[in-house]
PDB file of N, CA and C in Angstrom:
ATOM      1  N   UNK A   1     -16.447  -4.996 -12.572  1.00  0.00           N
ATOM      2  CA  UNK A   1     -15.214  -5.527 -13.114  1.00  0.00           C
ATOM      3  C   UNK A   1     -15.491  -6.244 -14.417  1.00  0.00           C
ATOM      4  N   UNK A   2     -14.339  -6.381 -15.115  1.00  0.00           N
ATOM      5  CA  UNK A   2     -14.258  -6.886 -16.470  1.00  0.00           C
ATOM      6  C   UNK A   2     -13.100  -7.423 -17.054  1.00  0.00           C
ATOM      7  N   UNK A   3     -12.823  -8.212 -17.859  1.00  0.00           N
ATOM      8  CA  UNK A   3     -11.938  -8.985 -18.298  1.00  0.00           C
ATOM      9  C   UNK A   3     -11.659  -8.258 -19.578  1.00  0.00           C
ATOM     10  N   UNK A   4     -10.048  -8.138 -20.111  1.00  0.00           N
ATOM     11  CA  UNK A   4      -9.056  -7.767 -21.205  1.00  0.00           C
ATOM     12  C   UNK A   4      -9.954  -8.437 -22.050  1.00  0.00           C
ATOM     13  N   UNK A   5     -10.141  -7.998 -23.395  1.00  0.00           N
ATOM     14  CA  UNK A   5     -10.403  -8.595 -23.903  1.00  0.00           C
ATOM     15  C   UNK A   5      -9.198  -9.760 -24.799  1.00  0.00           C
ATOM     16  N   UNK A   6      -8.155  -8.929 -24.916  1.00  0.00           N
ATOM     17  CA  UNK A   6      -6.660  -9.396 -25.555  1.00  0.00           C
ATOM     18  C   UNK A   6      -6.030 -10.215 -24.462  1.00  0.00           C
ATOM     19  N   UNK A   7      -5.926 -10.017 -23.089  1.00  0.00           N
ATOM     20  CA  UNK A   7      -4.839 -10.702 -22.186  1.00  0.00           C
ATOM     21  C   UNK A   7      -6.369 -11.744 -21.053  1.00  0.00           C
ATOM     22  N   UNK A   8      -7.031 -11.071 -21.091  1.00  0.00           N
ATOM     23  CA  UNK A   8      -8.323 -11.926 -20.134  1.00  0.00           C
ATOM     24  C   UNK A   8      -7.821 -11.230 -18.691  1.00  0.00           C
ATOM     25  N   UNK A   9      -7.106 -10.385 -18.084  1.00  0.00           N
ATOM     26  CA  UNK A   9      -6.849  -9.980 -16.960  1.00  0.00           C
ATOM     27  C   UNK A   9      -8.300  -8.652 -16.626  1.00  0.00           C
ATOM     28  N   UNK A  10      -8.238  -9.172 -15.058  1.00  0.00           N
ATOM     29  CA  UNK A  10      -9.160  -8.392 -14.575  1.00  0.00           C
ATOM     30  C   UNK A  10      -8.841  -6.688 -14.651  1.00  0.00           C
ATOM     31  N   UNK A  11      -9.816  -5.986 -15.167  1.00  0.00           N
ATOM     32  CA  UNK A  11      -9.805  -4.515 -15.190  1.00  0.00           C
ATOM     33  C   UNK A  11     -11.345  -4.273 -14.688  1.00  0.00           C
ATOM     34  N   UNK A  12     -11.292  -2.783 -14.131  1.00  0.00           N
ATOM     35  CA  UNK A  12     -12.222  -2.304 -13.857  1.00  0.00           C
ATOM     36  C   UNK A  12     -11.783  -0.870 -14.946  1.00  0.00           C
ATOM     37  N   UNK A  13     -13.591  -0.177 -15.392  1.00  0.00           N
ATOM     38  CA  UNK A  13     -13.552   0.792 -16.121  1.00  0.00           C
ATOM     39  C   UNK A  13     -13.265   1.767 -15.236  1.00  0.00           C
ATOM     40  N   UNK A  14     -12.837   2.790 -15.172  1.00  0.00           N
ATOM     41  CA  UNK A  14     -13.080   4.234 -14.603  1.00  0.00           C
ATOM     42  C   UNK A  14     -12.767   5.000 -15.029  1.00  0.00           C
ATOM     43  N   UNK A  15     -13.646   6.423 -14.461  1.00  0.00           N
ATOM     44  CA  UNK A  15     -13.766   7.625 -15.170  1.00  0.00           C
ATOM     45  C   UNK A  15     -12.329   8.323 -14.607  1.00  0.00           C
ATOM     46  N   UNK A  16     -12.399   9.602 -15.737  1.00  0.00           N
ATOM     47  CA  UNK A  16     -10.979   9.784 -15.521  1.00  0.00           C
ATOM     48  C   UNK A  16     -11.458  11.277 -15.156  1.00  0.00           C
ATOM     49  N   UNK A  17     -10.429  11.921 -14.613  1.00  0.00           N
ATOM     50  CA  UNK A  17     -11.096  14.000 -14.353  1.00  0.00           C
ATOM     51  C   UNK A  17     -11.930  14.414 -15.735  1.00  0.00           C
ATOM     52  N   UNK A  18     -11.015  13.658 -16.905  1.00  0.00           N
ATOM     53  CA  UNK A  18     -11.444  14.492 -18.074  1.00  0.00           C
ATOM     54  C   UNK A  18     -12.740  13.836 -18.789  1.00  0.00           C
ATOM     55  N   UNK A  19     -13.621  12.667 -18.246  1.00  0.00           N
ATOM     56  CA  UNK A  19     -14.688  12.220 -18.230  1.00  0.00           C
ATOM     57  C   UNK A  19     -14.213  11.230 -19.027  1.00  0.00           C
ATOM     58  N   UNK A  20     -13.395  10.658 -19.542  1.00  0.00           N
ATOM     59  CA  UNK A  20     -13.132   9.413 -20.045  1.00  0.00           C
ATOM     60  C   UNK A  20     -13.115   8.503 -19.742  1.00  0.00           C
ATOM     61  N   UNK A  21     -13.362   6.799 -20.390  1.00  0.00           N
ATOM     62  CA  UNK A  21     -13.104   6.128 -19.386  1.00  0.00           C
ATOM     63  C   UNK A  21     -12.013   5.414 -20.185  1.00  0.00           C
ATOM     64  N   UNK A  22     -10.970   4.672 -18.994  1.00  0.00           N
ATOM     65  CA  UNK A  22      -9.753   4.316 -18.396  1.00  0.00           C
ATOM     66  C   UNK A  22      -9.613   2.602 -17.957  1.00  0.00           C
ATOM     67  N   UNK A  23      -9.085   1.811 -18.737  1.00  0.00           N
ATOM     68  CA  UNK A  23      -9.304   0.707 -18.443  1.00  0.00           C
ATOM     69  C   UNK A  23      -7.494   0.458 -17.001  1.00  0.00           C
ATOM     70  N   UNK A  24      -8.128   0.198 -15.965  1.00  0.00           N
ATOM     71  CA  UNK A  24      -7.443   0.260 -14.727  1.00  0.00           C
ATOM     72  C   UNK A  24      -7.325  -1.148 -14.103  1.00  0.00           C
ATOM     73  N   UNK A  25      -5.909  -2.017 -13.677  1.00  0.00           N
ATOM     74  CA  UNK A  25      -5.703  -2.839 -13.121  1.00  0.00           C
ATOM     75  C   UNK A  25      -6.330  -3.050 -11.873  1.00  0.00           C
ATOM     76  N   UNK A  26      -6.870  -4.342 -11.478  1.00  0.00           N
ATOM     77  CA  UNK A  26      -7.267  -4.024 -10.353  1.00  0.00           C
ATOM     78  C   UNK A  26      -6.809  -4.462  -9.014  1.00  0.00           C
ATOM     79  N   UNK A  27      -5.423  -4.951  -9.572  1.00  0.00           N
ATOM     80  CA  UNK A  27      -4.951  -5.573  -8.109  1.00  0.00           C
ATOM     81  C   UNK A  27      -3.833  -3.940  -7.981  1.00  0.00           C
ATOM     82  N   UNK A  28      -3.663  -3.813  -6.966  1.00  0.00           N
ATOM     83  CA  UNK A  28      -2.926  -2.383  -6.467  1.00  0.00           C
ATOM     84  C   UNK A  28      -1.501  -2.534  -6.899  1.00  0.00           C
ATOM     85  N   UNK A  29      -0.987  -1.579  -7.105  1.00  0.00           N
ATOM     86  CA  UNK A  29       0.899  -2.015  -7.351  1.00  0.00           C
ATOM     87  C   UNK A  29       1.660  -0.707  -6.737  1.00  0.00           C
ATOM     88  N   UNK A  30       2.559  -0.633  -6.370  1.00  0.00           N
ATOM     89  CA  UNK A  30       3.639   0.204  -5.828  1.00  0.00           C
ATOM     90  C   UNK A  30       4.255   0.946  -6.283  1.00  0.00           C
ATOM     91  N   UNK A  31       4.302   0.842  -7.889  1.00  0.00           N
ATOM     92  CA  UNK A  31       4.704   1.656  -9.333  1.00  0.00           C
ATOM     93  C   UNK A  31       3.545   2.263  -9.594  1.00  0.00           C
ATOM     94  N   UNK A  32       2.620   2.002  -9.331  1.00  0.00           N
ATOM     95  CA  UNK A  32       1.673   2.902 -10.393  1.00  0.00           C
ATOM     96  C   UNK A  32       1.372   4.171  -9.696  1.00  0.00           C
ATOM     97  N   UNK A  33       0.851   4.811 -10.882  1.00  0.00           N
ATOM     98  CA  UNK A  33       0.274   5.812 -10.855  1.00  0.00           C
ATOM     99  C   UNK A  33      -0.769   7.050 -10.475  1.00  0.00           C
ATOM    100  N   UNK A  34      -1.897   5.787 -10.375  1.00  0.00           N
ATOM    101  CA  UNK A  34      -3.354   5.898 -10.230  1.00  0.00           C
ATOM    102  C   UNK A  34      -4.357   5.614  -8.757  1.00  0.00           C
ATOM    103  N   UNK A  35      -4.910   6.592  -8.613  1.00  0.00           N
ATOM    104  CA  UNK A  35      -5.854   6.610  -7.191  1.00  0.00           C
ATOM    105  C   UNK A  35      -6.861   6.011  -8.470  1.00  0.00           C
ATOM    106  N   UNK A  36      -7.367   5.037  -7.220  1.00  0.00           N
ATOM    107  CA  UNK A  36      -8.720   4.218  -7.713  1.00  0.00           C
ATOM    108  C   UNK A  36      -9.379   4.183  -6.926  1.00  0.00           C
ATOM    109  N   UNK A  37     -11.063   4.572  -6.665  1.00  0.00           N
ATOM    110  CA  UNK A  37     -12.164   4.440  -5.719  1.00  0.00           C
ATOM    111  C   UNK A  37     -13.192   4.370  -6.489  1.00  0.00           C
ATOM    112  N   UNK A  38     -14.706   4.490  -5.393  1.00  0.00           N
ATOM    113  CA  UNK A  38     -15.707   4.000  -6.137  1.00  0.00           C
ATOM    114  C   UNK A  38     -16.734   5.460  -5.664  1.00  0.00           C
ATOM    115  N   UNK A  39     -17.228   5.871  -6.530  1.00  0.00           N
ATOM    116  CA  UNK A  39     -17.979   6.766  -5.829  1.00  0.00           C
ATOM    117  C   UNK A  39     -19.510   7.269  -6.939  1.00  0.00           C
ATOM    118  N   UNK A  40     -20.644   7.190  -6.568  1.00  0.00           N
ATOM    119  CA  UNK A  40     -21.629   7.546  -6.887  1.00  0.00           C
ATOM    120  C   UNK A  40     -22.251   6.357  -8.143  1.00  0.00           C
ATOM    121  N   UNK A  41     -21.789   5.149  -7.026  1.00  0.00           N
ATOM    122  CA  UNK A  41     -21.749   4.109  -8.192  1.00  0.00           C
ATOM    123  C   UNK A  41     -21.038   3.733  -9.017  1.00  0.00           C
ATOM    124  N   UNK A  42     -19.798   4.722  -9.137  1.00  0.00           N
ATOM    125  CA  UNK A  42     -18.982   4.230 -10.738  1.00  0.00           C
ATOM    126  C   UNK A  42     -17.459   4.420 -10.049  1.00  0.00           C
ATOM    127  N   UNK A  43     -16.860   3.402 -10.978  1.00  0.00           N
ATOM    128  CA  UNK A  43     -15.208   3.664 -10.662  1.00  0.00           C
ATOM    129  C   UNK A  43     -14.739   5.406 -10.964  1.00  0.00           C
ATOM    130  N   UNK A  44     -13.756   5.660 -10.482  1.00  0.00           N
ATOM    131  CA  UNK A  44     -13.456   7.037 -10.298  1.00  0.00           C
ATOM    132  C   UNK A  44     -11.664   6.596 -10.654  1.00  0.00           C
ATOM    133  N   UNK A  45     -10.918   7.170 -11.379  1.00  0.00           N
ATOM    134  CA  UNK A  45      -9.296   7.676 -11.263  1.00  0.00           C
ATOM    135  C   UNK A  45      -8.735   9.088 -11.435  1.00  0.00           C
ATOM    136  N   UNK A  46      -7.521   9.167 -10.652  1.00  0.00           N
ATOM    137  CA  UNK A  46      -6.554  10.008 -11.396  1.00  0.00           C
ATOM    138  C   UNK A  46      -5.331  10.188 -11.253  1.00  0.00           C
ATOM    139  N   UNK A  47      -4.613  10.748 -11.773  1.00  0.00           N
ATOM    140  CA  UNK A  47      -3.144  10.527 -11.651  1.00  0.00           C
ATOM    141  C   UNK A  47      -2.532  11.483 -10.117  1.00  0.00           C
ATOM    142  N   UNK A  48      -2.091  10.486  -9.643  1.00  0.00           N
ATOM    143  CA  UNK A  48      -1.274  11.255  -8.181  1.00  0.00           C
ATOM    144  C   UNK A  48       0.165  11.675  -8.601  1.00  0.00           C
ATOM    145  N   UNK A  49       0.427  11.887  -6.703  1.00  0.00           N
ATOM    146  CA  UNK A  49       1.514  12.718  -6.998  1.00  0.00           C
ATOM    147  C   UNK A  49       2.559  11.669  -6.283  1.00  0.00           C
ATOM    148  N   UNK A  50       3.726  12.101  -6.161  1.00  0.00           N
ATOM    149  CA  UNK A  50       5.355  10.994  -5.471  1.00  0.00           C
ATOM    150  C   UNK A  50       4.212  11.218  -3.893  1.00  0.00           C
ATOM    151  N   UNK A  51       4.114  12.151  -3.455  1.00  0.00           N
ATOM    152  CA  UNK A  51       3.439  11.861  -1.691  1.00  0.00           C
ATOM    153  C   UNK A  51       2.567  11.143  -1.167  1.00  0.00           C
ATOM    154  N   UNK A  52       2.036  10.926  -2.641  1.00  0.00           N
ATOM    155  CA  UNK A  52       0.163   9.775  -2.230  1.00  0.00           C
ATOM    156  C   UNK A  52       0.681   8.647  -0.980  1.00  0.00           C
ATOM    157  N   UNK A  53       0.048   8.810  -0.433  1.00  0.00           N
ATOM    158  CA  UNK A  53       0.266   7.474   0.553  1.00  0.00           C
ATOM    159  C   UNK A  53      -0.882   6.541   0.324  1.00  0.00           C
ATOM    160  N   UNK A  54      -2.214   6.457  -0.190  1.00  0.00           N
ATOM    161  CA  UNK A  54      -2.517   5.022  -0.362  1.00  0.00           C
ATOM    162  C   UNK A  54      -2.301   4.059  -1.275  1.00  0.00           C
ATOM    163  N   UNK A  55      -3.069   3.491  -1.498  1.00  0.00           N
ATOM    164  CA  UNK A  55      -2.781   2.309  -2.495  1.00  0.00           C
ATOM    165  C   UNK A  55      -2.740   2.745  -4.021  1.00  0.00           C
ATOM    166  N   UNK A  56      -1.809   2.603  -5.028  1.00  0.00           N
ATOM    167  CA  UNK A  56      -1.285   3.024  -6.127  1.00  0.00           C
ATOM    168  C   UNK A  56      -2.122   1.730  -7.479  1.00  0.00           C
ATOM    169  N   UNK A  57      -2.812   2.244  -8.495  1.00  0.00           N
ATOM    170  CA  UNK A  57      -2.492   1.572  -9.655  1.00  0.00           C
ATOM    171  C   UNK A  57      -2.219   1.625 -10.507  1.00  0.00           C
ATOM    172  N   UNK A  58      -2.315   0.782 -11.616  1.00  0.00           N
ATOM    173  CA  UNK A  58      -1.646   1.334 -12.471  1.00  0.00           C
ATOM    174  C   UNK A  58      -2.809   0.501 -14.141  1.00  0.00           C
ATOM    175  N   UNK A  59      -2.395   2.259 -15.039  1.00  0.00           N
ATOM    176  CA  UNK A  59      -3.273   2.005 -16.179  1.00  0.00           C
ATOM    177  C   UNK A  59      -3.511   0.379 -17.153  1.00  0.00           C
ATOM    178  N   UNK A  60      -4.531  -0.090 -17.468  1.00  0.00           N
ATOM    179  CA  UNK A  60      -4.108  -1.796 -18.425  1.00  0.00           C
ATOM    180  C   UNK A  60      -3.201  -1.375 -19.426  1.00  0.00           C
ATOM    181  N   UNK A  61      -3.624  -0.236 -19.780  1.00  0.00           N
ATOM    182  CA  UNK A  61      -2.269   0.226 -21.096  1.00  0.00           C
ATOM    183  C   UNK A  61      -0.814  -0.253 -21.037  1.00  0.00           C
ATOM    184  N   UNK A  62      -0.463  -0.194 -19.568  1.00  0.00           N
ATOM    185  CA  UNK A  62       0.749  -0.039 -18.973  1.00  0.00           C
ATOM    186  C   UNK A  62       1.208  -1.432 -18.697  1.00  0.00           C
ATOM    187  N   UNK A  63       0.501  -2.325 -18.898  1.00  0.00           N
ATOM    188  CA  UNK A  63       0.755  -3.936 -18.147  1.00  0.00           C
ATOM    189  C   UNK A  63       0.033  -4.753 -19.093  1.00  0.00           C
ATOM    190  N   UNK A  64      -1.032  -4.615 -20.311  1.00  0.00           N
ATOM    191  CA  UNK A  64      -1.443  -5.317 -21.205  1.00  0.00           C
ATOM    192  C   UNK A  64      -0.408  -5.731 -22.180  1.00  0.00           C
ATOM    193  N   UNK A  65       0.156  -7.066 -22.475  1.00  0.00           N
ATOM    194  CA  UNK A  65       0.934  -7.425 -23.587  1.00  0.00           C
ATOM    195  C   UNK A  65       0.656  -7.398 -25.161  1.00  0.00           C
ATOM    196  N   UNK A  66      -1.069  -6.855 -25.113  1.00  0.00           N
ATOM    197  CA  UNK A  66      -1.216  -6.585 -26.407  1.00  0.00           C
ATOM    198  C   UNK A  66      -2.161  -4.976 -27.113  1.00  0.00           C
ATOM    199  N   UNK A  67      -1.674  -4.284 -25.676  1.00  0.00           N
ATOM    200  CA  UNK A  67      -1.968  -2.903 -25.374  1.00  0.00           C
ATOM    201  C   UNK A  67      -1.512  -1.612 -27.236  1.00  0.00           C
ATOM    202  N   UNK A  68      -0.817  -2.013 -27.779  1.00  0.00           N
ATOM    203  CA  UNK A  68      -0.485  -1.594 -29.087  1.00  0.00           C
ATOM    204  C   UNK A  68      -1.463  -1.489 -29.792  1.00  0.00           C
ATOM    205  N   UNK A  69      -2.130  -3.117 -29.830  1.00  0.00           N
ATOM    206  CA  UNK A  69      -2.914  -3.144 -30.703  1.00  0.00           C
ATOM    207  C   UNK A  69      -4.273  -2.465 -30.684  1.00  0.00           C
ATOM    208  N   UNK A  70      -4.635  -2.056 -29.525  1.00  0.00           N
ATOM    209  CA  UNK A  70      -5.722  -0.912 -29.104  1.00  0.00           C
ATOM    210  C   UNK A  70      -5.202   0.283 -29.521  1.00  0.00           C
ATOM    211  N   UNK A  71      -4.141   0.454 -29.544  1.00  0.00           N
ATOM    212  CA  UNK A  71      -3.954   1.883 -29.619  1.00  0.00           C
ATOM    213  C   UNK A  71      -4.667   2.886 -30.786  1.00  0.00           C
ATOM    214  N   UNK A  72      -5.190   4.070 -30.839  1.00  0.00           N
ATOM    215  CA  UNK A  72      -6.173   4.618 -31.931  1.00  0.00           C
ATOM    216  C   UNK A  72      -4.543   5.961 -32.388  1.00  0.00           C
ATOM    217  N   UNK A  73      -5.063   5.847 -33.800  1.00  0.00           N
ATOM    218  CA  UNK A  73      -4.006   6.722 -34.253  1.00  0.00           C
ATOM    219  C   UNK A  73      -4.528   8.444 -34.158  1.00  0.00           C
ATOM    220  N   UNK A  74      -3.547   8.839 -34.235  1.00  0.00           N
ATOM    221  CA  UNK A  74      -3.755  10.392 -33.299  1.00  0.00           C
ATOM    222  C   UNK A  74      -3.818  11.305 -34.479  1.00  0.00           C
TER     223      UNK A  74
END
């Protein structure tokens, strides 16, 4: 685990399918998006579906108040 650097809220890194890594909330939420586990040593995500039944999170992108200012231009 690791701290925002902009808000100081706890995130954990994880890899994403497409080998990226994903800065991920780490308390669970009911809106989100994201399966989060731990596997082969390293955080693991990816985006579910409406049926997931376990615990849901959701991206720091999505809940950081100064998430903009990271943003990289495309």
């Amino acid at each position: 685990m690791s701290t925002c650097r902009s808000c100081g809220a706890l995130i954990v890194w994880a890899l994403t399918e497409g080998g990226k890594r994903m800065p991920v909330d780490t308390q669970a939420d009911p809106e989100g998006s994201l399966a989060l586990w731990r596997a082969e040593g390293e955080w693991r995500t990816k985006v579910i579906q409406s049926d997931w039944h376990g615990p849901r999170y959701r991206p720091h992108f999505a809940t950081c108040p100064d998430a903009e200012s990271w943003r990289r231009p495309r």
